[in-house]
C-alpha atoms as a PDB file:
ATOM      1  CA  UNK A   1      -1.421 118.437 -14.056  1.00  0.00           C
ATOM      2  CA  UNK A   2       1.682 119.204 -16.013  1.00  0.00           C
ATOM      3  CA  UNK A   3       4.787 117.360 -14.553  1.00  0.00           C
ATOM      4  CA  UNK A   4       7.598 119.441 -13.315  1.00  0.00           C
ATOM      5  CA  UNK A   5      11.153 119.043 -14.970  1.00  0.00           C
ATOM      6  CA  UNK A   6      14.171 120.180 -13.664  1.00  0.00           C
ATOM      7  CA  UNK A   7      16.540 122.271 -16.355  1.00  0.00           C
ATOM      8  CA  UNK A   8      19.940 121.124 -16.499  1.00  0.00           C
ATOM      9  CA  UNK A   9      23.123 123.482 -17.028  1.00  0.00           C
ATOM     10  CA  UNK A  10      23.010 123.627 -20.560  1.00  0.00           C
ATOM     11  CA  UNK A  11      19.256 124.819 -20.464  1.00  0.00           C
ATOM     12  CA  UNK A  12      20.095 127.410 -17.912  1.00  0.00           C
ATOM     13  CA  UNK A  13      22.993 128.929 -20.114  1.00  0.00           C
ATOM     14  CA  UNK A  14      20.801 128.740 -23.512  1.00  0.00           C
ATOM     15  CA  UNK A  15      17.783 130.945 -22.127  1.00  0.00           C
ATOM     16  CA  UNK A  16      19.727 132.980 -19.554  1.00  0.00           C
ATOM     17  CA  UNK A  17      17.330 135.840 -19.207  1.00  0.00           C
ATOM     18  CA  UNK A  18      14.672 133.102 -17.591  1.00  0.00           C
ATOM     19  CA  UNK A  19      14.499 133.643 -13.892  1.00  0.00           C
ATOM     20  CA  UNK A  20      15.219 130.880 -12.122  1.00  0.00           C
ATOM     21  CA  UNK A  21      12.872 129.330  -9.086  1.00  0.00           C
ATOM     22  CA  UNK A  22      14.880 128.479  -5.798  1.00  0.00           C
ATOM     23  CA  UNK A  23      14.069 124.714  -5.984  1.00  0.00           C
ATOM     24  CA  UNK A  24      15.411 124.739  -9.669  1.00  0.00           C
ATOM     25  CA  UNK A  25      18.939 126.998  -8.547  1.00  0.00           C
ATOM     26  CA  UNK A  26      19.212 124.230  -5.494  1.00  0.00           C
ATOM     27  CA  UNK A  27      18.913 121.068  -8.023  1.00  0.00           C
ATOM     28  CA  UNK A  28      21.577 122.620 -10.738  1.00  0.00           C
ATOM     29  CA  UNK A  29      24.122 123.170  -7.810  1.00  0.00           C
ATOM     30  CA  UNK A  30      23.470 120.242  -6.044  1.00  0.00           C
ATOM     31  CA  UNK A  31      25.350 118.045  -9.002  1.00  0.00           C
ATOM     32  CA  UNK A  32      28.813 117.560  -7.319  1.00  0.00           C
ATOM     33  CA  UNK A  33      31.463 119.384  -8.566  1.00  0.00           C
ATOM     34  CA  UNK A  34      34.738 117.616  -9.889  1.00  0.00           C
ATOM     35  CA  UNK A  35      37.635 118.847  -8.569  1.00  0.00           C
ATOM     36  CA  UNK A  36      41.141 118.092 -10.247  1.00  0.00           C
ATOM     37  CA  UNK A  37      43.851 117.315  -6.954  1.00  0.00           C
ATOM     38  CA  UNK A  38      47.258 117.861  -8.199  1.00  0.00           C
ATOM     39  CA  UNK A  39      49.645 116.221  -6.007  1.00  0.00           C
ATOM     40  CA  UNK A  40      53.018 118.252  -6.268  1.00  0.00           C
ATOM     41  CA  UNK A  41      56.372 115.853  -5.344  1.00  0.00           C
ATOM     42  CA  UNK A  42      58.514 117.077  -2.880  1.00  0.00           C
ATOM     43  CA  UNK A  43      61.918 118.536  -4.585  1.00  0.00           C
ATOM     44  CA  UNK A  44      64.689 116.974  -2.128  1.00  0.00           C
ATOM     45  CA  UNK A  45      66.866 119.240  -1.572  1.00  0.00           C
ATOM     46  CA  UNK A  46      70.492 119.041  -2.664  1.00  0.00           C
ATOM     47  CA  UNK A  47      73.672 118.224  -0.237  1.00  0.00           C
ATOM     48  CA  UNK A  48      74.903 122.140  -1.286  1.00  0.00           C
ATOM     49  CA  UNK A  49      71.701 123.997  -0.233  1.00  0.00           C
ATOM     50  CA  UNK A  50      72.658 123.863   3.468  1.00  0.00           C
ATOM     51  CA  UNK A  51      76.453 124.565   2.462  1.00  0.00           C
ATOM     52  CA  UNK A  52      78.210 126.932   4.686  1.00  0.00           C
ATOM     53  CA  UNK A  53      81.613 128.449   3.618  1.00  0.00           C
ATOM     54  CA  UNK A  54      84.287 127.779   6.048  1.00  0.00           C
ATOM     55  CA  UNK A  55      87.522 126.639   6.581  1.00  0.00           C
ATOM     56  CA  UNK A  56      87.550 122.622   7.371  1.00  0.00           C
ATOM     57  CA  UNK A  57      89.821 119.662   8.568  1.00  0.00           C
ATOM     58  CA  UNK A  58      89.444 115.858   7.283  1.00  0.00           C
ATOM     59  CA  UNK A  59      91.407 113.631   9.732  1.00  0.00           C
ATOM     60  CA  UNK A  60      92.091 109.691   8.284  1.00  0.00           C
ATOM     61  CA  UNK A  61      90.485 107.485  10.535  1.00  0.00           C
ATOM     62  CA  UNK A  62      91.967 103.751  12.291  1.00  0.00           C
ATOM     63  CA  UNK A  63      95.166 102.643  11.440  1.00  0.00           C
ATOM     64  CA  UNK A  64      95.558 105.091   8.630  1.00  0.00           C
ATOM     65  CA  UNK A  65      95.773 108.428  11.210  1.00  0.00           C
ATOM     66  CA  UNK A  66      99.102 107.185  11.502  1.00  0.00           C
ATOM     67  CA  UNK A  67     100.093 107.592   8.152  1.00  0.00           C
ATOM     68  CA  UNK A  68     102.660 110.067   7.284  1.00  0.00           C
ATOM     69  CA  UNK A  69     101.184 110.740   3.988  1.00  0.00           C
ATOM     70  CA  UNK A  70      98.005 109.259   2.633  1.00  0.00           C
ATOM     71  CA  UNK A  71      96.812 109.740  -0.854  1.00  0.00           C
ATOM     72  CA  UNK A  72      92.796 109.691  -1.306  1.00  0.00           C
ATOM     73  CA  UNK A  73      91.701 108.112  -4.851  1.00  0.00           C
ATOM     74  CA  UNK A  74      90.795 111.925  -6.744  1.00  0.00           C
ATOM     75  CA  UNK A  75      89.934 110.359 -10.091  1.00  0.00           C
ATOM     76  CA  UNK A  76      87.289 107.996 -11.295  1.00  0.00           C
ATOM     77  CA  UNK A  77      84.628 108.687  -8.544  1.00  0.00           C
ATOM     78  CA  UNK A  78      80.559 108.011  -8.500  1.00  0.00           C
ATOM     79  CA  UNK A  79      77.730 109.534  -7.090  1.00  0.00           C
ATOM     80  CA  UNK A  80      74.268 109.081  -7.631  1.00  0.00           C
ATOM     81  CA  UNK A  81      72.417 112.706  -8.265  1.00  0.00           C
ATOM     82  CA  UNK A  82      68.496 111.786  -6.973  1.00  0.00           C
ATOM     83  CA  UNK A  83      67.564 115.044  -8.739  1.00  0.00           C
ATOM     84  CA  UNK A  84      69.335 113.724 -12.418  1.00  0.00           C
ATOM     85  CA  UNK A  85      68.627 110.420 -11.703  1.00  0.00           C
ATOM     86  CA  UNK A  86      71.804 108.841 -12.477  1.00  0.00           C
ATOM     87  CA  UNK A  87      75.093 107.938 -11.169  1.00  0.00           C
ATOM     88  CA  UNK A  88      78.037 111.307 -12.170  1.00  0.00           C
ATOM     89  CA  UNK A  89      81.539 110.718 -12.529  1.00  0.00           C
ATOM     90  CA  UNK A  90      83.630 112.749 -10.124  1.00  0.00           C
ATOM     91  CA  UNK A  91      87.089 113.848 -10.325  1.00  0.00           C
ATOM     92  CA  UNK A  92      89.530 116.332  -8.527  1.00  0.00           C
ATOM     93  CA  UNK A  93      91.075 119.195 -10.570  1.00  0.00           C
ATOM     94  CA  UNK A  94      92.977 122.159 -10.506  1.00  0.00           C
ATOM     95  CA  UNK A  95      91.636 124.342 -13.143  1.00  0.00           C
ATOM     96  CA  UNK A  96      87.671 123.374 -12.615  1.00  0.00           C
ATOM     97  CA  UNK A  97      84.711 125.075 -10.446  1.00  0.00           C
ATOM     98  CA  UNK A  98      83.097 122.007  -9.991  1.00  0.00           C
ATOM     99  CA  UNK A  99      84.457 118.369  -9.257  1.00  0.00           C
ATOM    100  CA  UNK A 100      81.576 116.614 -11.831  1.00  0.00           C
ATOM    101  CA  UNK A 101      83.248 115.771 -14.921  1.00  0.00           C
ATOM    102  CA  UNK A 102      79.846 116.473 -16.874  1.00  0.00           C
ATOM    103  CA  UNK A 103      80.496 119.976 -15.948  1.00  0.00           C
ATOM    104  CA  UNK A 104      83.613 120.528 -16.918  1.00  0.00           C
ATOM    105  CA  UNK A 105      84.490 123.347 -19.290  1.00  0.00           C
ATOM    106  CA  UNK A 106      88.140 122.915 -21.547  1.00  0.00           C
ATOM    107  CA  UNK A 107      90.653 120.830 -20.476  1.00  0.00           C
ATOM    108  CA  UNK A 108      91.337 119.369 -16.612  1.00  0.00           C
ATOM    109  CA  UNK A 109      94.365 118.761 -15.032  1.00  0.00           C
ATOM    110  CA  UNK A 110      94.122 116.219 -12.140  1.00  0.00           C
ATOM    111  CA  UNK A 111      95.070 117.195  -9.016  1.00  0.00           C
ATOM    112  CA  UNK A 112      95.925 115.449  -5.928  1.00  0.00           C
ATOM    113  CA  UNK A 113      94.383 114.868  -2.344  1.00  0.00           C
ATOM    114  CA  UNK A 114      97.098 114.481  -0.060  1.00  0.00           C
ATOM    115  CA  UNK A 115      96.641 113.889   3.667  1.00  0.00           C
ATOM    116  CA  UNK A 116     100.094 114.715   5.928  1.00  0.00           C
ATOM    117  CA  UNK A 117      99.961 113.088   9.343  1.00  0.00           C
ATOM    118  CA  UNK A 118      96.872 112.198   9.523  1.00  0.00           C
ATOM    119  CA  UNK A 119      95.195 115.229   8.354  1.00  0.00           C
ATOM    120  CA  UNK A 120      94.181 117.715   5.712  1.00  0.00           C
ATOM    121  CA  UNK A 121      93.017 120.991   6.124  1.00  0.00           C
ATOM    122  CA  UNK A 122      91.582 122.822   3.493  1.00  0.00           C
ATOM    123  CA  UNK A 123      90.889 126.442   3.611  1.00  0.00           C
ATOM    124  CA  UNK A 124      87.121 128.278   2.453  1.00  0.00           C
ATOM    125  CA  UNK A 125      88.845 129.166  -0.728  1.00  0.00           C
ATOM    126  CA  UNK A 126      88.859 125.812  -2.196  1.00  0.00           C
ATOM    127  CA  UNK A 127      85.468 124.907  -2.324  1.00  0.00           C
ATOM    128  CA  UNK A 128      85.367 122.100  -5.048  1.00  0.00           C
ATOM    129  CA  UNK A 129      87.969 120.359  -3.052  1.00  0.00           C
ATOM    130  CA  UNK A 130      85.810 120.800   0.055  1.00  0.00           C
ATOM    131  CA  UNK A 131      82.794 120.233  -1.218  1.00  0.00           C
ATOM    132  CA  UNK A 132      84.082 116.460  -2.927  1.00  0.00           C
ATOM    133  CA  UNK A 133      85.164 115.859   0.678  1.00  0.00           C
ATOM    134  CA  UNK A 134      82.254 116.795   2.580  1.00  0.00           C
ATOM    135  CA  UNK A 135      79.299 115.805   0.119  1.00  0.00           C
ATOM    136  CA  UNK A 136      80.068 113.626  -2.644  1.00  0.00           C
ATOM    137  CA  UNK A 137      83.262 111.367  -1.744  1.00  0.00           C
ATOM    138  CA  UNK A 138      82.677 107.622  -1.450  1.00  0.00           C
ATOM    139  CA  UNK A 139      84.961 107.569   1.341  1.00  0.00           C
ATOM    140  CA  UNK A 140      83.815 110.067   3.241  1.00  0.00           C
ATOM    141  CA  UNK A 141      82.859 108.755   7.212  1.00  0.00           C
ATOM    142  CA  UNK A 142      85.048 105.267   5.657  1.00  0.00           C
ATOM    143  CA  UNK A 143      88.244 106.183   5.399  1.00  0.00           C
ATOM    144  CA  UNK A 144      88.039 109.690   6.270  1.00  0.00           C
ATOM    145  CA  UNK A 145      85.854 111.614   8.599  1.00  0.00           C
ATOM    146  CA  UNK A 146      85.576 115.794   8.700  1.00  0.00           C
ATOM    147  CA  UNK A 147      86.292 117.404  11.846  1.00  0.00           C
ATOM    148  CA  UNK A 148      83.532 119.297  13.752  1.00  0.00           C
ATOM    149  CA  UNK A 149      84.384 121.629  15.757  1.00  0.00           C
ATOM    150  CA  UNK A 150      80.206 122.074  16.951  1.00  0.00           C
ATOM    151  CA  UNK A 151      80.427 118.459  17.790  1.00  0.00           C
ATOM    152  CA  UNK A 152      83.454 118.339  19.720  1.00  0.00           C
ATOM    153  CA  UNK A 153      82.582 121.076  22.115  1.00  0.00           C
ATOM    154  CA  UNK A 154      79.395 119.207  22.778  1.00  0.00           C
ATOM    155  CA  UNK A 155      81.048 116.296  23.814  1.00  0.00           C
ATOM    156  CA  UNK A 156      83.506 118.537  25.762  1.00  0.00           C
ATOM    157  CA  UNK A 157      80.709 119.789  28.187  1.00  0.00           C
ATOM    158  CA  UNK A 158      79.307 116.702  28.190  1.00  0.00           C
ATOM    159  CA  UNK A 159      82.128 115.084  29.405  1.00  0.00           C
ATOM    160  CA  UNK A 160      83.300 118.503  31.884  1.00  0.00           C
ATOM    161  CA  UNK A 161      79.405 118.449  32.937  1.00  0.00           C
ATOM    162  CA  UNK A 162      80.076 114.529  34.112  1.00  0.00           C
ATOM    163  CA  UNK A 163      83.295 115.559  35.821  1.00  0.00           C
ATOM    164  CA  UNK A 164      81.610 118.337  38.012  1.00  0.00           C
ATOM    165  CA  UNK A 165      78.708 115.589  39.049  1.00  0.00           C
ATOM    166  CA  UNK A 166      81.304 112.787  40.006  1.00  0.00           C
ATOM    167  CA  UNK A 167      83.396 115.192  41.659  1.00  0.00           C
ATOM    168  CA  UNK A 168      80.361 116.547  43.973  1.00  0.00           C
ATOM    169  CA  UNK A 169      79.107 112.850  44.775  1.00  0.00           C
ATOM    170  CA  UNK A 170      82.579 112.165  45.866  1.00  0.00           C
ATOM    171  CA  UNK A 171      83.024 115.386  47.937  1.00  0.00           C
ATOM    172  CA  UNK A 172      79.556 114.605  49.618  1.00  0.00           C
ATOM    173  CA  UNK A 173      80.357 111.233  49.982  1.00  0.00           C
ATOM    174  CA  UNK A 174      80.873 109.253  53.177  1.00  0.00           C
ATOM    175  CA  UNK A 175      83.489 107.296  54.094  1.00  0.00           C
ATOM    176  CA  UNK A 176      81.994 103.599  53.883  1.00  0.00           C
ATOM    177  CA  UNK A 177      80.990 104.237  50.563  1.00  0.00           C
ATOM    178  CA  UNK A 178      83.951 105.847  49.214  1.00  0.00           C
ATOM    179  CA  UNK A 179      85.876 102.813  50.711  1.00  0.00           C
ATOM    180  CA  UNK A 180      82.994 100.181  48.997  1.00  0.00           C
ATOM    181  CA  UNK A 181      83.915 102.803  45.805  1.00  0.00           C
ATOM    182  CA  UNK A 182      87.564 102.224  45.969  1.00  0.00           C
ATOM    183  CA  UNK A 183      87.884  99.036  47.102  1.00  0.00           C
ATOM    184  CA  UNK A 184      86.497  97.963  43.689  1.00  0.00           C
ATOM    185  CA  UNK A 185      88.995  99.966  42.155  1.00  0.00           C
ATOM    186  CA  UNK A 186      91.923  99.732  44.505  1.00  0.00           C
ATOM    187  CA  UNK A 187      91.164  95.931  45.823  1.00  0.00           C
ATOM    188  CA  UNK A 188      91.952  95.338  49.508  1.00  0.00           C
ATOM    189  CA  UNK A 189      94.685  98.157  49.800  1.00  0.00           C
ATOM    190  CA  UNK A 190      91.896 100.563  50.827  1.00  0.00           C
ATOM    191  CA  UNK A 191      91.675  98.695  54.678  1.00  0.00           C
ATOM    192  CA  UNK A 192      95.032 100.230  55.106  1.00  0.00           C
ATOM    193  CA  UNK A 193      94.310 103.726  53.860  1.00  0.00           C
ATOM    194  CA  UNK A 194      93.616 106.732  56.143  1.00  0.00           C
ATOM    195  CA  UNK A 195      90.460 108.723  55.731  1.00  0.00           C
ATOM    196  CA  UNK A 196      92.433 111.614  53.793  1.00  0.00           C
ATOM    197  CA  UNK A 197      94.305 109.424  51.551  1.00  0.00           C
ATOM    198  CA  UNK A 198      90.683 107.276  50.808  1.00  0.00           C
ATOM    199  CA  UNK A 199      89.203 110.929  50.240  1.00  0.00           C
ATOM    200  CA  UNK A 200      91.799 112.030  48.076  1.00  0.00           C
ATOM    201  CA  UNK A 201      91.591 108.836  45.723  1.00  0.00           C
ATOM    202  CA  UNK A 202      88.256 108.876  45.666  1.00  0.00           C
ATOM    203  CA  UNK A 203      88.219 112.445  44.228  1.00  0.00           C
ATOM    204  CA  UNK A 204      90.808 111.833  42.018  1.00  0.00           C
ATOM    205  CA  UNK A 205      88.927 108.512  40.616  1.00  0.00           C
ATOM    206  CA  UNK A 206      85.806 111.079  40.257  1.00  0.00           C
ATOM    207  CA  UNK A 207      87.747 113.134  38.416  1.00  0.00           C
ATOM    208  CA  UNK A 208      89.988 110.471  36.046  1.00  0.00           C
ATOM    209  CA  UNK A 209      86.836 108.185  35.006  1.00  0.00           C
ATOM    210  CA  UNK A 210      83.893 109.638  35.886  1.00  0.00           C
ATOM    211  CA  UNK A 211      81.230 107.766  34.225  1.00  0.00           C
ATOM    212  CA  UNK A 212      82.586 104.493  35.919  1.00  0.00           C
ATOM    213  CA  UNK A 213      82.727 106.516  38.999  1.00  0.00           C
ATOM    214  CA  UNK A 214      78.653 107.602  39.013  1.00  0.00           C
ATOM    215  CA  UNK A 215      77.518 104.087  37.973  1.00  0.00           C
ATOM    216  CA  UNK A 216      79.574 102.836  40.993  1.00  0.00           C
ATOM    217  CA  UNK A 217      78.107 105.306  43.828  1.00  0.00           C
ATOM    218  CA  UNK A 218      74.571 104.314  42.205  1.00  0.00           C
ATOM    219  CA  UNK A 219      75.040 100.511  42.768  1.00  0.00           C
ATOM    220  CA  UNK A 220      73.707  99.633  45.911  1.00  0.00           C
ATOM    221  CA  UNK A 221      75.294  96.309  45.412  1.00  0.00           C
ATOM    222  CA  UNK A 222      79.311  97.923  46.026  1.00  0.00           C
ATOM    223  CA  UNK A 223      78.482  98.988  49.665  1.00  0.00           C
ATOM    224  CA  UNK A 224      77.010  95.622  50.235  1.00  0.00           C
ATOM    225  CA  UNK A 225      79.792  93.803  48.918  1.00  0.00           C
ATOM    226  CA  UNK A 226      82.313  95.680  50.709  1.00  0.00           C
ATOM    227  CA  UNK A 227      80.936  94.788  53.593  1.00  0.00           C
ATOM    228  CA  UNK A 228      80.953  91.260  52.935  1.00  0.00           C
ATOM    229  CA  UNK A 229      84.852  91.382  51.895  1.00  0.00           C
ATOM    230  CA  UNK A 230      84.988  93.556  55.333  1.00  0.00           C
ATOM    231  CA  UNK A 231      83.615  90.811  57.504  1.00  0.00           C
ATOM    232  CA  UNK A 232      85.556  88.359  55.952  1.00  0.00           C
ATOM    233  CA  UNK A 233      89.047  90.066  56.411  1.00  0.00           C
ATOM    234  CA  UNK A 234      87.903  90.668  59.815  1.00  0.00           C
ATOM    235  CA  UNK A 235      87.540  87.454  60.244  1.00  0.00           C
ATOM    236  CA  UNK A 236      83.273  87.837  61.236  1.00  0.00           C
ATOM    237  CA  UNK A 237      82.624  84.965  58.175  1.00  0.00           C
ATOM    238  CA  UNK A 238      84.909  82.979  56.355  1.00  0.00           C
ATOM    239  CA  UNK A 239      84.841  81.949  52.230  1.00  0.00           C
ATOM    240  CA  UNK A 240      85.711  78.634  51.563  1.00  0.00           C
ATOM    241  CA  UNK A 241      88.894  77.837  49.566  1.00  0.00           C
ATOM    242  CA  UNK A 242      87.508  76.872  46.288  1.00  0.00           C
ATOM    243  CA  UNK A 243      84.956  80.127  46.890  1.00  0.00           C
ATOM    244  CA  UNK A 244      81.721  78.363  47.031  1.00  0.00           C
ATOM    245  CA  UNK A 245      80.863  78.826  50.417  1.00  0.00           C
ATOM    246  CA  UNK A 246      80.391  81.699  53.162  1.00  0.00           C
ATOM    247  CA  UNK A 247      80.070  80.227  56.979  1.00  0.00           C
ATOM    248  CA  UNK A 248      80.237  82.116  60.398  1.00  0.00           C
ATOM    249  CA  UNK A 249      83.930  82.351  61.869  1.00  0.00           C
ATOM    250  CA  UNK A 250      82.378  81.518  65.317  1.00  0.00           C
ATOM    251  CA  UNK A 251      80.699  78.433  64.697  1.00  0.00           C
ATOM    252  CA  UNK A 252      81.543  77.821  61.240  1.00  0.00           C
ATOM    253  CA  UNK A 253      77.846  77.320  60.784  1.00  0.00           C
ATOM    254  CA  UNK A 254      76.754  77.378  56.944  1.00  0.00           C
ATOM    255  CA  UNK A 255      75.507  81.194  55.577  1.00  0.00           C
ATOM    256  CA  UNK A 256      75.110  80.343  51.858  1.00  0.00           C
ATOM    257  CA  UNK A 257      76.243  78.276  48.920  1.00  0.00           C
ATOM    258  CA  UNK A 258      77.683  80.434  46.042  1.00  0.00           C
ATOM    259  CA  UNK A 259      75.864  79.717  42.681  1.00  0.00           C
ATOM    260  CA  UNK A 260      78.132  78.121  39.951  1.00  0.00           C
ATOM    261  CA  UNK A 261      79.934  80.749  37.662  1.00  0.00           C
ATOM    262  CA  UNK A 262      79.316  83.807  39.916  1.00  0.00           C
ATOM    263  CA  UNK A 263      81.980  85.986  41.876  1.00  0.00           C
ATOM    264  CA  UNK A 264      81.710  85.055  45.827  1.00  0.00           C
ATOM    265  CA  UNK A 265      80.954  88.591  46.882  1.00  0.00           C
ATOM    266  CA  UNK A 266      78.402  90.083  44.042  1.00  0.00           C
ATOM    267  CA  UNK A 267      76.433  86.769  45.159  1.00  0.00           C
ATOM    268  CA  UNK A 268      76.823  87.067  48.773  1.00  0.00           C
ATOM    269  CA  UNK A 269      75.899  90.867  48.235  1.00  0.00           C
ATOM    270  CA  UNK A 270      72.692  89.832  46.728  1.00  0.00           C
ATOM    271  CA  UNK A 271      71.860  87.283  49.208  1.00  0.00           C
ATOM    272  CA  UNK A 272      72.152  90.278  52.140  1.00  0.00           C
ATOM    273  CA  UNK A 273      69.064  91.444  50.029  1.00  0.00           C
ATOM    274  CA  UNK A 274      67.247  88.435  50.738  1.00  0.00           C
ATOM    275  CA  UNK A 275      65.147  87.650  54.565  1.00  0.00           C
ATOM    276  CA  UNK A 276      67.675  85.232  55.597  1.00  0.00           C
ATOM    277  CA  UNK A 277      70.991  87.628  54.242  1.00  0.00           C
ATOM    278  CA  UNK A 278      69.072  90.799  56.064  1.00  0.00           C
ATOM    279  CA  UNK A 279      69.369  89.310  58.962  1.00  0.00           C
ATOM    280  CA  UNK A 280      72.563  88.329  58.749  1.00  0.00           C
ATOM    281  CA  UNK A 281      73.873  91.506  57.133  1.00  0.00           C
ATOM    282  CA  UNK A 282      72.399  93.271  60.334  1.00  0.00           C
ATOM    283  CA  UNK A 283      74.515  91.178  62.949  1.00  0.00           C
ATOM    284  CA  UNK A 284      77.609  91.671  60.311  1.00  0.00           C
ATOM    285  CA  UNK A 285      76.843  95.825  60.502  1.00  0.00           C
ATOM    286  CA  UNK A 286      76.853  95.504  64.514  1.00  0.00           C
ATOM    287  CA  UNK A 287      80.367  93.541  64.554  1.00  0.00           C
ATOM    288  CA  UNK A 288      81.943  95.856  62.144  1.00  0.00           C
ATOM    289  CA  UNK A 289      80.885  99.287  64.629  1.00  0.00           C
END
């Protein structure tokens, strides 16, 4: 019996009019195929390709906003250029499109970059000094910083958004914790305050700070330490003199010892949490009605 070969490519193409069995088309395509993967690098984009023509304002930042006139260095500047792959020398000039030396065409007069108070705005019509400032100055975010306008309104309802929070919490607020509020802020002036002044304060706290304000009315630890400095100016428990210990006016029986290094009333606030200080904080709520 004659063995059975299988015809490779080549064979096929040479005698092309010979009709080809299905076993014999399934072994020629079942060699694998090479395939040639060209991996293309990502182009990183340049700082201009987002640029958007506007007017802007560069304002000097820490000690220097003070300055009646600042000048920024204009001459002898670097920056490295990913896409060239090498560091371009930078420079600030009247009578050029472009602030990279290596593109200057004729002669370049050197100009100067002047802040006045504080500040320098530069209108959309001068966009090689804006650009320098924005994209390619060393001391850009150092010495300098540019003013956005986006930003800044984003912080503004941030900050109006926080307002109109405190301001409700304090509104719907009742009147032992808006004293336990302000007696962190006022001290022990609040005992002496009438409802409508304590209100008032309170809202105007809400109002002035707040942030400080929201993290206050969240701590459960303010209304039980006002309660402690409560009892104590109502004479219910006493503190010791060198503030290590809280007793019972009545008896002068021993509450609690105040850890080293800790302020009497945060620790006597979190001992009311504990079974002993519930117990106690109870009988303290029942004198103070």
């Amino acid at each position: 019996m004659a063995k059975k070969t299988t015809p490779n490519k080549t064979s096929i193409k040479a005698n092309s009019k010979k009709v080809l069995n299905t076993e014999e088309v399934q072994a020629v395509y079942a060699e694998p195929v090479k395939v040639k993967t060209v991996v293309e690098k990502e182009k990183t984009k340049a700082p201009s390709d987002t640029w958007e023509i506007k007017d802007r304002t560069y304002i000097l930042k820490g000690n220097n906003q003070n300055s009646l006139f600042y000048a920024l260095k204009s001459s002898s500047l670097k920056w490295f250029d990913e896409e060239k792959g090498y560091e371009r020398e930078m420079k600030y000039t009247s009578n050029q499109k472009t602030p990279f030396v290596d593109e200057f065409t004729g002669s370049a007069r050197l100009a100067h970059i002047a802040f006045e108070d504080g500040m320098l705005y530069v209108p959309k019509n001068k966009q090689t000094l804006q650009k320098l400032l924005s994209l390619y100055h060393p001391d850009k975010n150092k010495v300098y910083f540019e003013k956005d306008e986006v930003k800044i309104a984003v912080n503004e309802l941030d900050i109006m958004e926080l307002e109109i929070e405190a301001l409700i919490a304090a509104r719907e607020m009742d009147v032992d914790m808006a004293e336990a509020v302000m007696r962190v802020e006022l001290g022990s002036k609040v005992s002496k305050m009438s409802s409508k002044e304590l209100k008032r304060d309170l809202l105007l706290f809400a109002k002035s700070n707040p942030s400080m304000f929201l993290e206050l009315a969240n701590d459960d630890n303010v209304h039980l330490r006002n309660m402690g400095i409560k009892a104590t100016e109502m004479n219910i428990i006493t503190l010791s003199k060198d503030n290590r210990t809280f007793k019972w006016a009545s008896n002068d029986r021993k509450l609690m010892t105040v850890p080293f290094d800790e302020h009497p009333y945060s620790a006597l606030a979190a001992w009311f949490k504990t079974d002993e200080g519930m117990e106690v904080f109870s009988s303290i709520e029942k004198r103070l009605k």
